[in-house]
N, C-alpha and C. Protein backbone atom coordinates (compact mmCIF):
# COMPACT_ATOMS: atom_id res chain seq x y z
N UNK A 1 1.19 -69.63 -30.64
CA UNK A 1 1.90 -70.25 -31.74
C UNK A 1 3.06 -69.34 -32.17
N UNK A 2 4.27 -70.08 -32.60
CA UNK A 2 5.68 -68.96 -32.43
C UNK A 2 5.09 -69.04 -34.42
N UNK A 3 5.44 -67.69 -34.68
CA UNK A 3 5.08 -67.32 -36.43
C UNK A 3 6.34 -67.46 -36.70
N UNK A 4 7.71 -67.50 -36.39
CA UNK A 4 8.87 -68.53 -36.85
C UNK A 4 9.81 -69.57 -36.08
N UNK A 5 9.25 -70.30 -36.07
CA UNK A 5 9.81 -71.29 -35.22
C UNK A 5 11.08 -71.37 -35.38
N UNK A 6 11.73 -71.49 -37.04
CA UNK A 6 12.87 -71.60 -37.09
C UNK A 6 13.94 -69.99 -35.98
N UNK A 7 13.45 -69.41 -35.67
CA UNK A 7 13.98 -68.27 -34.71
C UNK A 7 14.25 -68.61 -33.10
N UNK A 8 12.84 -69.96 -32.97
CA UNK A 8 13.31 -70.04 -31.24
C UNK A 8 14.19 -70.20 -30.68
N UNK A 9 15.31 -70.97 -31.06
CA UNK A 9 17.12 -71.04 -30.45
C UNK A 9 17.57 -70.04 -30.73
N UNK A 10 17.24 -68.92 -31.54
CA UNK A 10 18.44 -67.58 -31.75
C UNK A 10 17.93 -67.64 -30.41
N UNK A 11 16.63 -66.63 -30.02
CA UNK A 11 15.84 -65.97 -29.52
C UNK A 11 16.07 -66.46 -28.24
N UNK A 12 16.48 -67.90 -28.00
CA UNK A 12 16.12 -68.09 -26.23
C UNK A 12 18.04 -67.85 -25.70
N UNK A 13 19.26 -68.07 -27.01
CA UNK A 13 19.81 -67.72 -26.40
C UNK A 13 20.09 -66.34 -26.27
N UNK A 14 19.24 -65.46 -27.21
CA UNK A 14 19.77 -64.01 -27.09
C UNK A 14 18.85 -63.34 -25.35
N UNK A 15 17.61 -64.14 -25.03
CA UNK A 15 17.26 -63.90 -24.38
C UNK A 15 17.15 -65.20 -22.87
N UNK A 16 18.29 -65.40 -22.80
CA UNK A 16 18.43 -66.31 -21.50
C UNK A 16 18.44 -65.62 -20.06
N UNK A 17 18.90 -64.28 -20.31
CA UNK A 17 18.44 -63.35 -19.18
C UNK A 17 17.94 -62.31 -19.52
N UNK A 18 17.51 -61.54 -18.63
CA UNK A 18 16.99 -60.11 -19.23
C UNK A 18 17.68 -59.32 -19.31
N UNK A 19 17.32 -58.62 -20.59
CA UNK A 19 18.43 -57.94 -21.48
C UNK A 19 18.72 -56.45 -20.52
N UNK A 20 19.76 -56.15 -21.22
CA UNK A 20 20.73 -55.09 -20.43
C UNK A 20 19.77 -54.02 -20.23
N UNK A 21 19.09 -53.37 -20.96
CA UNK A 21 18.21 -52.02 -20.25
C UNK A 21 17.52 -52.45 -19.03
N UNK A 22 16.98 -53.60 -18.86
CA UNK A 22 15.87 -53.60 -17.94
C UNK A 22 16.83 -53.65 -16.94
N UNK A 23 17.75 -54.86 -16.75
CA UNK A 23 18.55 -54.85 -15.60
C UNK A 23 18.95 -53.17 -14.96
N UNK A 24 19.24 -52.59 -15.96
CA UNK A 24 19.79 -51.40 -15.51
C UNK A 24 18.94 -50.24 -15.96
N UNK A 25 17.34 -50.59 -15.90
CA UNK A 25 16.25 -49.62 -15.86
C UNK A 25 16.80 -48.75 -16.22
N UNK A 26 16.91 -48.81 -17.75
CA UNK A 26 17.30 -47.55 -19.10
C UNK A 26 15.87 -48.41 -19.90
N UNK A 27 15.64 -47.08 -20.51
CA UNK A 27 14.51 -47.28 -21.98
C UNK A 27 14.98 -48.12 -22.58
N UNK A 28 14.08 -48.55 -23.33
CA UNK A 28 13.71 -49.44 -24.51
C UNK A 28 14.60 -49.01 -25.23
N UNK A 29 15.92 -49.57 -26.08
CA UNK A 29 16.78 -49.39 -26.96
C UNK A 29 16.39 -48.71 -28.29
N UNK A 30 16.38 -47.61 -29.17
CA UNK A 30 16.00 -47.51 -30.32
C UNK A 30 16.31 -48.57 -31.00
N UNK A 31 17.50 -48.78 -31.23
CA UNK A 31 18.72 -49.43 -32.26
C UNK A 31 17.80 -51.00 -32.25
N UNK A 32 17.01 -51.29 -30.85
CA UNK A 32 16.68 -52.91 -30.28
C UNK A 32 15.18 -52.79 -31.52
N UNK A 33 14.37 -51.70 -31.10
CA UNK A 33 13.31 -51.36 -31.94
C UNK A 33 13.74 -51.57 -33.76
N UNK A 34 14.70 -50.59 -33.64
CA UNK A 34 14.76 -51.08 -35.22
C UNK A 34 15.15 -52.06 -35.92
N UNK A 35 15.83 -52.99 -34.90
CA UNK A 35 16.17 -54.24 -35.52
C UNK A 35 15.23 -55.28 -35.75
N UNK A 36 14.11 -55.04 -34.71
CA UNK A 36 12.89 -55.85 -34.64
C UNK A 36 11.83 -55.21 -35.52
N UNK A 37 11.68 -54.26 -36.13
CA UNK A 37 10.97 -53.66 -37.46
C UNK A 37 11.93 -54.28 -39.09
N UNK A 38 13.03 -54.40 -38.36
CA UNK A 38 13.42 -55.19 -39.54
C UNK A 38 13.35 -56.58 -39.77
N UNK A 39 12.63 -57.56 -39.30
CA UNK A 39 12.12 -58.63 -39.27
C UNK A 39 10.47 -58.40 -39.66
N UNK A 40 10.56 -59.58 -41.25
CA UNK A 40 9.16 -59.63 -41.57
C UNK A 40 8.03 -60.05 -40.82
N UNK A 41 8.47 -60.90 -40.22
CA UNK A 41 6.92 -60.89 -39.53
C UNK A 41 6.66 -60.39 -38.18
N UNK A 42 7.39 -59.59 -38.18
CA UNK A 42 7.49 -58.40 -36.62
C UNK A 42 6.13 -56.89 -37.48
N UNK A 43 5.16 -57.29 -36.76
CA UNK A 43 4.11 -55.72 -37.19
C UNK A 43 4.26 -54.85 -35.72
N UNK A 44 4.49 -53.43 -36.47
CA UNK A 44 4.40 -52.28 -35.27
C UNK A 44 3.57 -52.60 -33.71
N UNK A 45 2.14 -53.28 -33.93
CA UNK A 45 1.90 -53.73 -33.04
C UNK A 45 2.48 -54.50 -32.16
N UNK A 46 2.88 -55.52 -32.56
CA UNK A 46 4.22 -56.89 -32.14
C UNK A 46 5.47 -56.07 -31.48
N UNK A 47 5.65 -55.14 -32.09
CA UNK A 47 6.76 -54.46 -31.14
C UNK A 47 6.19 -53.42 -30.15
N UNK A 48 5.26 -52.51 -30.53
CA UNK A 48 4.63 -52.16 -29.37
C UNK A 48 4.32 -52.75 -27.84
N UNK A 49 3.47 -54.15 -28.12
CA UNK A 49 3.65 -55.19 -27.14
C UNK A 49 4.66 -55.50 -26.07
N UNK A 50 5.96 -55.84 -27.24
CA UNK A 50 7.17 -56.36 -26.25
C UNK A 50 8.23 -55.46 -25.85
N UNK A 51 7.75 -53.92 -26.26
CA UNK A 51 8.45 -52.94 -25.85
C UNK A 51 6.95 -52.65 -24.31
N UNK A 52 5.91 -52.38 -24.06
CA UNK A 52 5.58 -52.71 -22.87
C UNK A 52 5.85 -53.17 -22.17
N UNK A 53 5.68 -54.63 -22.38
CA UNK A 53 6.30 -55.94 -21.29
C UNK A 53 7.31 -55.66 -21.14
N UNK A 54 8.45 -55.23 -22.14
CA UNK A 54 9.84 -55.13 -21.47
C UNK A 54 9.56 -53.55 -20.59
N UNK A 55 9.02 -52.48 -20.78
CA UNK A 55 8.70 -51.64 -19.83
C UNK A 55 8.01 -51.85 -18.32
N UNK A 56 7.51 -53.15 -18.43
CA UNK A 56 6.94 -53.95 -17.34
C UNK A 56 7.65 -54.21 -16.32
N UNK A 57 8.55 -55.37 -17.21
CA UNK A 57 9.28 -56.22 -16.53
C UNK A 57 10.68 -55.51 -16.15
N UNK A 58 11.16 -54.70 -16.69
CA UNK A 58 11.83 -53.54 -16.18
C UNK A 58 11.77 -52.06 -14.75
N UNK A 59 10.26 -52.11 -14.64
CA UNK A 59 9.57 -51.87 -13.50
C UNK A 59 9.96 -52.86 -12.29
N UNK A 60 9.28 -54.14 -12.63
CA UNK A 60 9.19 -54.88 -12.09
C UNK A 60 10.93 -55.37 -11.26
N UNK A 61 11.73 -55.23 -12.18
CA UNK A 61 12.82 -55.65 -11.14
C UNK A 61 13.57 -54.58 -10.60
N UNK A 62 13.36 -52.85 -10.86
CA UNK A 62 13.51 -52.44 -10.29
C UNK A 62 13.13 -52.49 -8.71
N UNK A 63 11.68 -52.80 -8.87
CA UNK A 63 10.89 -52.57 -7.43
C UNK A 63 11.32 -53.84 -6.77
N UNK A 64 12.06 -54.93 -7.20
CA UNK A 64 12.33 -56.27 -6.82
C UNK A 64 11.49 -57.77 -6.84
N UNK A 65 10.59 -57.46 -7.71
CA UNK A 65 9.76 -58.55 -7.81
C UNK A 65 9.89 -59.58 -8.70
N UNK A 66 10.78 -59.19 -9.85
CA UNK A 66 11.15 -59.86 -10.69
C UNK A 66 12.50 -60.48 -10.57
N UNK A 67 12.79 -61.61 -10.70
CA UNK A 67 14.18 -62.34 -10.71
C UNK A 67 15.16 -62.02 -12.08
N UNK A 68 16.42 -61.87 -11.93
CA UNK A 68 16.76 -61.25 -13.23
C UNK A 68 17.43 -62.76 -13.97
């Protein structure tokens, strides 16, 4: 269940591809972290999460398995 729905059109166009670190297997953005701690219903956990997956999926297209 999305906890703000009204966000899903920012969100799918900010994320229609994968964002610039992973493509170019650099870390997790601070500046990306703190913008997503500045959203209320974002908890430390919630970003923990999608800073993994994006550590994932950043793996992942390095090694070529992932489509960018």
């Amino acid at each position: 269940m999305i906890s703000a729905p009204e966000q899903y059109l920012w969100m799918h166009r900010i994320w229609k591809s994968r964002p610039r670190h992973e493509r170019l297997n650099r870390p997790f953005p601070p500046s990306l972290r703190e913008k997503m701690r500045s959203l209320p219903w974002m908890s430390e956990e919630d970003i923990d999460r999608l800073v993994d997956r994006s550590n994932q999926d950043a793996a992942a297209l390095a090694a070529g398995t992932l489509a960018t």
